[in-house]
Protein backbone atom coordinates (compact mmCIF):
# COMPACT_ATOMS: atom_id res chain seq x y z
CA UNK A 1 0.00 0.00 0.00
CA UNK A 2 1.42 3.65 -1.22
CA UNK A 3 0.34 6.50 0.87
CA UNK A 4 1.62 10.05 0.69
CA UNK A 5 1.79 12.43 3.77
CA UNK A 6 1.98 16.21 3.33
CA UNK A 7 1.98 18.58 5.86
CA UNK A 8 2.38 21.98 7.72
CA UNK A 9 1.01 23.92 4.47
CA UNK A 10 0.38 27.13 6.60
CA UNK A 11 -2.20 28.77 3.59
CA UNK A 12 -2.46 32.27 3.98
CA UNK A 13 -5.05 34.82 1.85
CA UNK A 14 -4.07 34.05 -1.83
CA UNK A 15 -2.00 36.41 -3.18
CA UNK A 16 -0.22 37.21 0.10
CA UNK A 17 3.59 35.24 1.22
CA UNK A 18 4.32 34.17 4.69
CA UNK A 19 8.23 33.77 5.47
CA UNK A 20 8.76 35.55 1.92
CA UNK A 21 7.51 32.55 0.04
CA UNK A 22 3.72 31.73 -1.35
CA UNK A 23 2.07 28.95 0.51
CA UNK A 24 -0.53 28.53 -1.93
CA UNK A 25 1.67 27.95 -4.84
CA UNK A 26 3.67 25.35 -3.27
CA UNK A 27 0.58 23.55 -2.24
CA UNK A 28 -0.48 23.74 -6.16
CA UNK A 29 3.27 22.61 -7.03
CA UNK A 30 3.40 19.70 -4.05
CA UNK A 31 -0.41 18.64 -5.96
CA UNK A 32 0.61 18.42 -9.07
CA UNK A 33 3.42 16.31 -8.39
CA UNK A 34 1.99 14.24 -6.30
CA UNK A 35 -0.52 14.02 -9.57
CA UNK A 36 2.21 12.94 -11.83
CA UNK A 37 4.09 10.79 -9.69
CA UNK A 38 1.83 9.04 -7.09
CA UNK A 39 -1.59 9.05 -8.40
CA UNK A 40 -1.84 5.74 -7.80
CA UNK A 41 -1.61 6.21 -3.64
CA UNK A 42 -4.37 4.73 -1.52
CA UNK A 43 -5.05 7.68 0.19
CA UNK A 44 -3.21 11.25 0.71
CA UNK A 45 -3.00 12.54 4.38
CA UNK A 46 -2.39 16.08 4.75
CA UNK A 47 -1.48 16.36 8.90
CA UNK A 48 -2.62 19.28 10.39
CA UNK A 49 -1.61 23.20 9.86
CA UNK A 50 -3.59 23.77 7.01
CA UNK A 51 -4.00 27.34 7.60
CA UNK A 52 -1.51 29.73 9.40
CA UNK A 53 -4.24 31.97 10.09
CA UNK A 54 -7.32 29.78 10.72
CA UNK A 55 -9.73 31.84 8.17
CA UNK A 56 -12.33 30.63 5.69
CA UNK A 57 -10.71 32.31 2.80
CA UNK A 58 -7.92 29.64 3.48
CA UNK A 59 -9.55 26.67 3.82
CA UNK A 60 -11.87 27.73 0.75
CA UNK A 61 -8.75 27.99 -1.13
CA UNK A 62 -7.14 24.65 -0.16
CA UNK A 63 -11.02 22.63 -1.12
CA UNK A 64 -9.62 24.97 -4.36
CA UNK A 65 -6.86 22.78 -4.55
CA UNK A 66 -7.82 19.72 -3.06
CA UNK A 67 -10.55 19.42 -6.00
CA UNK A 68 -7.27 18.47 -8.38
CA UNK A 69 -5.59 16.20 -6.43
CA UNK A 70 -6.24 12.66 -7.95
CA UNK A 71 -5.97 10.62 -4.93
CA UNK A 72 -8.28 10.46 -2.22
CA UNK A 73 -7.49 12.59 0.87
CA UNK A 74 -8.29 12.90 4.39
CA UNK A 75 -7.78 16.21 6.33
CA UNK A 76 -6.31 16.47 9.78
CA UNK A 77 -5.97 19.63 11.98
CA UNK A 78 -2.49 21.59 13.87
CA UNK A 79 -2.28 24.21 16.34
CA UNK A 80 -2.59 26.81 13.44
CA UNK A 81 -6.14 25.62 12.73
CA UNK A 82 -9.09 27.00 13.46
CA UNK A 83 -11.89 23.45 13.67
CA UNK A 84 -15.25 26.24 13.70
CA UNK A 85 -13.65 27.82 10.29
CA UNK A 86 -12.44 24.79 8.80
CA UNK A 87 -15.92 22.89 9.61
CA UNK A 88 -17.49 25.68 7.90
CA UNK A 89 -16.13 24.79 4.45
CA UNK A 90 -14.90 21.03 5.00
CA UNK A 91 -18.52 20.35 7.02
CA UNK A 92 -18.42 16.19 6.48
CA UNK A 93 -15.14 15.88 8.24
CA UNK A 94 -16.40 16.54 11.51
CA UNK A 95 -17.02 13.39 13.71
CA UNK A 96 -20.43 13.10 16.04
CA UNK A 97 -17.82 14.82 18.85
CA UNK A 98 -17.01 17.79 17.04
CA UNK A 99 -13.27 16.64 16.53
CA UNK A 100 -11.57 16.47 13.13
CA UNK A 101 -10.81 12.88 13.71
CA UNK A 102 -11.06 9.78 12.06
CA UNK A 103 -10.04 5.91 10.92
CA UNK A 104 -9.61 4.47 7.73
CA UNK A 105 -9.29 0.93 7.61
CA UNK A 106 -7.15 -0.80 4.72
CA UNK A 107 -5.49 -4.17 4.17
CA UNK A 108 -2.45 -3.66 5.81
CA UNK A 109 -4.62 -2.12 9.04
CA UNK A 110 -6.05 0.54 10.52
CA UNK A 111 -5.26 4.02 10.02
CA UNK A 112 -5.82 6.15 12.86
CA UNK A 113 -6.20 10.05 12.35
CA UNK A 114 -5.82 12.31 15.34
CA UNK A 115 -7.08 15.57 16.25
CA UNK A 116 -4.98 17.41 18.81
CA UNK A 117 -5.70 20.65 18.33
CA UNK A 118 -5.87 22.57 21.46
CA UNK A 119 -7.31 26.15 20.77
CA UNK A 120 -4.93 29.15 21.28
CA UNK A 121 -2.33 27.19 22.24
CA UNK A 122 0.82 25.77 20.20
CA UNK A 123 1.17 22.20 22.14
CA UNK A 124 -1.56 19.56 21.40
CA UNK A 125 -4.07 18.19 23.70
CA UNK A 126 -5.81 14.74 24.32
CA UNK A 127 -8.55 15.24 26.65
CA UNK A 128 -10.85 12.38 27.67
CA UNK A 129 -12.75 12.75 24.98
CA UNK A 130 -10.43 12.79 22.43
CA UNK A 131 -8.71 9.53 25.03
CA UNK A 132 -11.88 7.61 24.92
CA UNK A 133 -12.37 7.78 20.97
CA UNK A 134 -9.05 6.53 19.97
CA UNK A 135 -9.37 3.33 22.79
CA UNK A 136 -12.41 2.62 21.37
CA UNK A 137 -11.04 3.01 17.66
CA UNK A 138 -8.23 0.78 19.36
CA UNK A 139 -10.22 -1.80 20.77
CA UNK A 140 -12.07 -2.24 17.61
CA UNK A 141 -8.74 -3.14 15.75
CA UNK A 142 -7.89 -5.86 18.01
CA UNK A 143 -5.17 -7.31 16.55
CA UNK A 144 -4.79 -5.62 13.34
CA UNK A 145 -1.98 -3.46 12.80
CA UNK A 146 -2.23 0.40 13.70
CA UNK A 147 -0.42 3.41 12.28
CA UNK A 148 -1.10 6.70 14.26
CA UNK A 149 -1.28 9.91 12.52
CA UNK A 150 -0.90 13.13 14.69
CA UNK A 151 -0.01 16.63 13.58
CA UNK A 152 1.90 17.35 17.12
CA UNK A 153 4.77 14.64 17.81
CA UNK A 154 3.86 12.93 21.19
CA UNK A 155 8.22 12.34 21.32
CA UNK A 156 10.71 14.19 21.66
CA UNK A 157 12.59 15.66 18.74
CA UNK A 158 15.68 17.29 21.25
CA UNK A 159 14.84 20.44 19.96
CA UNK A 160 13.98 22.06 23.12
CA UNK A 161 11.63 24.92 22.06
CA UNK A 162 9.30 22.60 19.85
CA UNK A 163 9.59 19.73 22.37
CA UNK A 164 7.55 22.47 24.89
CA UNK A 165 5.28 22.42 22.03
CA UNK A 166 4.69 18.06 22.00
CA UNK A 167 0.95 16.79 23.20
CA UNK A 168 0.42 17.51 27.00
CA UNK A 169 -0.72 13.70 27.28
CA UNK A 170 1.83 12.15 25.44
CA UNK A 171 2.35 9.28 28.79
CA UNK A 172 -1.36 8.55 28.36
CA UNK A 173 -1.24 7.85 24.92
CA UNK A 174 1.30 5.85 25.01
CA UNK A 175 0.27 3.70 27.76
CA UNK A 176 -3.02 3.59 25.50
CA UNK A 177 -0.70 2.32 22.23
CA UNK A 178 1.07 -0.22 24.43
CA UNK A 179 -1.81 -1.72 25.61
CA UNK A 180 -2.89 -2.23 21.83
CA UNK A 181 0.68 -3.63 21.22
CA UNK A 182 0.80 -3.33 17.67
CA UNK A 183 0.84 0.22 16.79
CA UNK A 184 3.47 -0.10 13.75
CA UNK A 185 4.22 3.58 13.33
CA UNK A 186 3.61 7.13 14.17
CA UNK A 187 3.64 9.97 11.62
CA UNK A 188 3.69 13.15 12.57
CA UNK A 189 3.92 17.03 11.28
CA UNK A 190 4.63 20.43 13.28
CA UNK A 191 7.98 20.48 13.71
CA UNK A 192 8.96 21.06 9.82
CA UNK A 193 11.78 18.68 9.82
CA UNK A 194 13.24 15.37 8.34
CA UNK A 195 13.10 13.20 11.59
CA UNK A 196 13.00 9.48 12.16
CA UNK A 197 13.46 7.26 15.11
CA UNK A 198 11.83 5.58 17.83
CA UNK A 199 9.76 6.21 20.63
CA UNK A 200 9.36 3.35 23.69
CA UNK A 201 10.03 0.92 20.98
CA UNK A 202 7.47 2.47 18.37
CA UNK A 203 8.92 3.75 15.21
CA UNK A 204 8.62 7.48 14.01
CA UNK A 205 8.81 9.90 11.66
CA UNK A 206 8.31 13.53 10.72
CA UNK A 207 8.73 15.69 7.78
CA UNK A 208 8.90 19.27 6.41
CA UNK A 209 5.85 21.02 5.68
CA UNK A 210 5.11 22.64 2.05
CA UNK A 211 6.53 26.31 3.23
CA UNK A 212 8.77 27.17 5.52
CA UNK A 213 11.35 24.84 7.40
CA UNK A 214 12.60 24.70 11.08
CA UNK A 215 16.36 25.57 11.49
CA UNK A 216 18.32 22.80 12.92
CA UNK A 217 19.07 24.16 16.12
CA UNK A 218 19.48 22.45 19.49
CA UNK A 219 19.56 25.69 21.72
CA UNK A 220 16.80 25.66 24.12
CA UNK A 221 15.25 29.17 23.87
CA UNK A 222 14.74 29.89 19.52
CA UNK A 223 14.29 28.77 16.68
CA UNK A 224 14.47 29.75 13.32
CA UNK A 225 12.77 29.57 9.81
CA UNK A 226 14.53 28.48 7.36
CA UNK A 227 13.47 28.16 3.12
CA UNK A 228 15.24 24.82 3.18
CA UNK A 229 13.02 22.51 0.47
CA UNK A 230 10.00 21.18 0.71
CA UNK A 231 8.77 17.85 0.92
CA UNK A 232 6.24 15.46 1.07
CA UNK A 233 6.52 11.71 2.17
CA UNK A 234 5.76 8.32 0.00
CA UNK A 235 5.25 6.33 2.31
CA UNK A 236 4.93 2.25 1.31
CA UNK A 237 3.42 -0.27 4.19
CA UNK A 238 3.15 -4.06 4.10
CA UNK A 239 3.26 -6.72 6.16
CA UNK A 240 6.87 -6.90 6.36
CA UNK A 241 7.46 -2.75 7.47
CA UNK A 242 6.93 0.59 6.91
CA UNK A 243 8.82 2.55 4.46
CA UNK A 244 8.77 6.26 3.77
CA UNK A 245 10.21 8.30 1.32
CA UNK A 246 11.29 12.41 1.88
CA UNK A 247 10.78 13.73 -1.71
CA UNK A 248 11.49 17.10 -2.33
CA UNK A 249 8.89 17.95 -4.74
CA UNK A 250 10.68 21.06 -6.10
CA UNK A 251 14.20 20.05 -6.79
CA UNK A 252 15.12 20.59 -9.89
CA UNK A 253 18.40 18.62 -9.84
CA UNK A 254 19.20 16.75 -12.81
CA UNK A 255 18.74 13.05 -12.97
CA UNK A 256 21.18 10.87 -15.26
CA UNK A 257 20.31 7.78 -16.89
């Protein structure tokens, strides 16, 4: 199964830039590769800071977009968001909760897509509610395999400053995840970065949004934008692992034969 993750697109009012680049032109670029390259994926995940400031006008320009993509998609919200605006113009994503969250079941497993959006502020939140949902979604896995899909990282990246910015219950959910035993992976957005690892024994992985990037930088007080490129990820699960591919959808470098 071929899945592609994008994230961290941070749309602003067409026609303006944030961070001296156009948001809504990279999307259209990052779409129309993913178009001629991967429109054969399963499903496209987009993970959370669609919008950097949480109007309509942004989310009616990314269902735009969206309409072009060939692949289907499934929307997921960051601390950027804004759930009333983005229910107002993607109105079926909303679960009987109110949470942008939701499962998609394949034949490798269950895909599991979290909403940690926790209003005003830039960490992410699992309250009970939010708790309760994904152990039922859990529970009615069983024994299938699980990959988790969160725009904040519930690890720690050792970048001090974004690390403050993690989910507040990240002990709970894992202590949730271990009692399912077979969560396979965990992708996450937010911290616009190439990262992979583990966490307690459950693989990881991050990537850079569609925008701007986060400076590699370990000091514990900033942190910097950067206009390193962006990427999405092709990401390839079986029953043997999970594989995922950084692609930076705008280089231009020349490929030999």
């Amino acid at each position: 199964m071929k899945i592609i993750q994008v994230t961290d697109l941070h749309l602003v009012t067409p026609g303006e830039t944030l961070c001296g680049l156009d948001p809504l032109a990279r999307l259209q670029a990052c779409i129309a590769d993913i178009n001629q390259n991967h429109s054969d994926a399963e499903l496209v995940i987009f993970t959370g800071d669609l919008s950097e400031t949480g109007e309509d006008v942004t989310y009616r320009a990314l269902a735009n977009e969206l309409a072009k993509l060939v692949p289907p998609f499934r929307l997921m919200l960051g601390n950027h968001d804004n759930r009333i605006a983005f229910l107002n113009v993607f109105g079926t994503a909303r679960s009987e909760d109110g949470f942008v969250h939701g499962v998609e079941d394949t034949a490798e497993g269950r895909l599991v897509m979290l909403d940690t959006l926790l209003p005003g502020k830039p960490e992410g939140r699992l309250d009970d509610v939010r708790m309760h949902w994904l152990q039922a979604r859990l529970e009615e896995a069983k024994d299938r395999p699980v990959f988790l899909f969160s725009h904040h990282p519930p690890f720690p990246i050792h970048m001090p400053l974004l690390d403050r910015m993690g989910i507040i219950e990240a002990d709970a959910l894992y202590a949730l995840l271990q009692r399912h035993g077979n969560v396979r992976h965990i992708f996450a957005g937010h911290a616009h970065r190439p990262i992979a690892g583990s966490w307690r024994g459950i693989p990881v992985s991050v990537l850079r949004g569609t925008n701007h990037q986060s400076a590699l930088d370990f000091s514990p007080d900033r942190i910097a934008v950067t206009h390193e490129p962006p990427a999405y990820a092709v990401i390839f699960i079986d029953c043997n692992g999970v594989i995922a591919h950084f692609h930076d959808f705008l280089d231009q470098s020349a490929a030999y034969r």
